[in-house]
Protein backbone atom coordinates (compact mmCIF):
# COMPACT_ATOMS: atom_id res chain seq x y z
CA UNK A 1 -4.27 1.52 -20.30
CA UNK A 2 -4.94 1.58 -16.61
CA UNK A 3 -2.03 0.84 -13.74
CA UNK A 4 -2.54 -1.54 -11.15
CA UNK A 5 -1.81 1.55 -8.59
CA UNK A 6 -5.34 3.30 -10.91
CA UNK A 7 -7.23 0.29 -10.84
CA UNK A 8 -6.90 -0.36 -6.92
CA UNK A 9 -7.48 3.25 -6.56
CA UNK A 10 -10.60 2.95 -8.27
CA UNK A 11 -12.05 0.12 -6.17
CA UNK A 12 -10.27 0.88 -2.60
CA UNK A 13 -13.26 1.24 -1.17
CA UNK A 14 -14.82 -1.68 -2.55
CA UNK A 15 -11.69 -3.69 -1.89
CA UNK A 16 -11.22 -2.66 1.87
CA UNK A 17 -15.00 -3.17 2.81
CA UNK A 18 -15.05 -6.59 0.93
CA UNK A 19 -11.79 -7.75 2.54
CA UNK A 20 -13.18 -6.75 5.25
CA UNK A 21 -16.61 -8.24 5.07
CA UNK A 22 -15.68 -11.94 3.58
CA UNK A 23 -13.63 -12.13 6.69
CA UNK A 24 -16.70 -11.95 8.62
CA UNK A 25 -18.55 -14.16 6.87
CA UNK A 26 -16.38 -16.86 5.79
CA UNK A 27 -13.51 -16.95 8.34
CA UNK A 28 -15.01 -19.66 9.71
CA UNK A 29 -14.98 -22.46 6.42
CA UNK A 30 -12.45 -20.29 4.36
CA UNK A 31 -9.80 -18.70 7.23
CA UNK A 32 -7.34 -18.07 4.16
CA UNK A 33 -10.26 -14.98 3.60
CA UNK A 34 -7.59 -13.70 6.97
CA UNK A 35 -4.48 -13.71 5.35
CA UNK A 36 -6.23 -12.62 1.73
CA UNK A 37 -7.04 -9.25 4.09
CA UNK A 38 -3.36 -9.07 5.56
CA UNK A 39 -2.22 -9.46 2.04
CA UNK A 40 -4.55 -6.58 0.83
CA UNK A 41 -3.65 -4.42 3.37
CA UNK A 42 -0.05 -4.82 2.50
CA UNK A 43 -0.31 -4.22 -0.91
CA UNK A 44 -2.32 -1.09 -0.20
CA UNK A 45 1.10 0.17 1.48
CA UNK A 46 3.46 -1.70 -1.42
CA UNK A 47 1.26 0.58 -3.92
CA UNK A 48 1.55 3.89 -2.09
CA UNK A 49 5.24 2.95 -1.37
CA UNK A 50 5.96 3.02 -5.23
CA UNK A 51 7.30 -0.46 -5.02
CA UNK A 52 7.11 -3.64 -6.57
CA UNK A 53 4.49 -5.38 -6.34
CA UNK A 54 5.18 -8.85 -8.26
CA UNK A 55 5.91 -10.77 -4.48
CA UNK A 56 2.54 -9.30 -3.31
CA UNK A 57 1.00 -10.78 -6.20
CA UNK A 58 2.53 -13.89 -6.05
CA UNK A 59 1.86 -14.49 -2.63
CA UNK A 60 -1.81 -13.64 -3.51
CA UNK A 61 -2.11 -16.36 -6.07
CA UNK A 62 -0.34 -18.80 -3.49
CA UNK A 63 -3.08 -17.89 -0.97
CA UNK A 64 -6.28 -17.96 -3.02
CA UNK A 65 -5.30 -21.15 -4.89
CA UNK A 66 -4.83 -18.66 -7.94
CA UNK A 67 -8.15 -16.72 -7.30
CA UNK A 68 -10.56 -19.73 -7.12
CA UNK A 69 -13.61 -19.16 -6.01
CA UNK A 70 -15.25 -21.93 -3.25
CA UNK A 71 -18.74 -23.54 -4.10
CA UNK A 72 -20.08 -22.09 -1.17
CA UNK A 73 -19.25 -18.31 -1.17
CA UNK A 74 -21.38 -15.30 -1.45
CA UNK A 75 -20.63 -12.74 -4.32
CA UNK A 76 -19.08 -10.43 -2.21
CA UNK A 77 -16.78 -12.90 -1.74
CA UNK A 78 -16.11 -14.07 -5.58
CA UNK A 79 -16.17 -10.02 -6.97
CA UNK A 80 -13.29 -9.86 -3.77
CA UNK A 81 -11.01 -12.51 -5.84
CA UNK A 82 -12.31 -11.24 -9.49
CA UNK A 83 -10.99 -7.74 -8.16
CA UNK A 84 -7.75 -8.88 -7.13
CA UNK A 85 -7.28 -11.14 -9.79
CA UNK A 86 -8.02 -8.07 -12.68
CA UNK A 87 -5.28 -5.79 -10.61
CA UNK A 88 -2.69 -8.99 -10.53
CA UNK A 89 -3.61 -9.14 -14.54
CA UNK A 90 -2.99 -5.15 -14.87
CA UNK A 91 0.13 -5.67 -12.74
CA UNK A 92 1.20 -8.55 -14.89
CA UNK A 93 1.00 -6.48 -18.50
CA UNK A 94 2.93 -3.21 -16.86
């Protein structure tokens, strides 16, 4: 079985450049997409720290509404939130 610190490994790059990206794009109707990046960012830094990561998560769900996905998104944006929510699921069986 995969960790959470294996699976967000896996799809950094995805992750930082899709943060990134629905920022851009959706800021504007969605600006939660700005704290959904902050919250990324630091649990890039929780992972590497070794720590925790059960707040991060929780303040994730708090901030996407639980991962749902708006009517009017891209799919960058709703493979962003499935990401997140399949490491916060990983996170949840460890």
């Amino acid at each position: 079985m995969a960790t959470v610190k294996d699976y967000l490994s896996e799809n950094q790059d995805k992750l930082d450049t899709f943060t990134r990206a629905i920022t851009a794009a959706h800021g504007k109707n969605h600006p939660e997409v700005f704290e959904v990046r902050k919250e990324y960012l630091n649990l890039k830094e929780a992972v590497a720290a070794g720590a925790n990561l059960d707040n991060n998560f929780a303040q994730m769900r708090e901030t996407t509404q639980n991962y749902a996905i708006p009517d009017d998104v891209c799919p960058t944006f709703e493979a962003t939130y499935h990401m997140l929510a399949n490491a916060d699921e990983i996170n949840a069986k460890a």
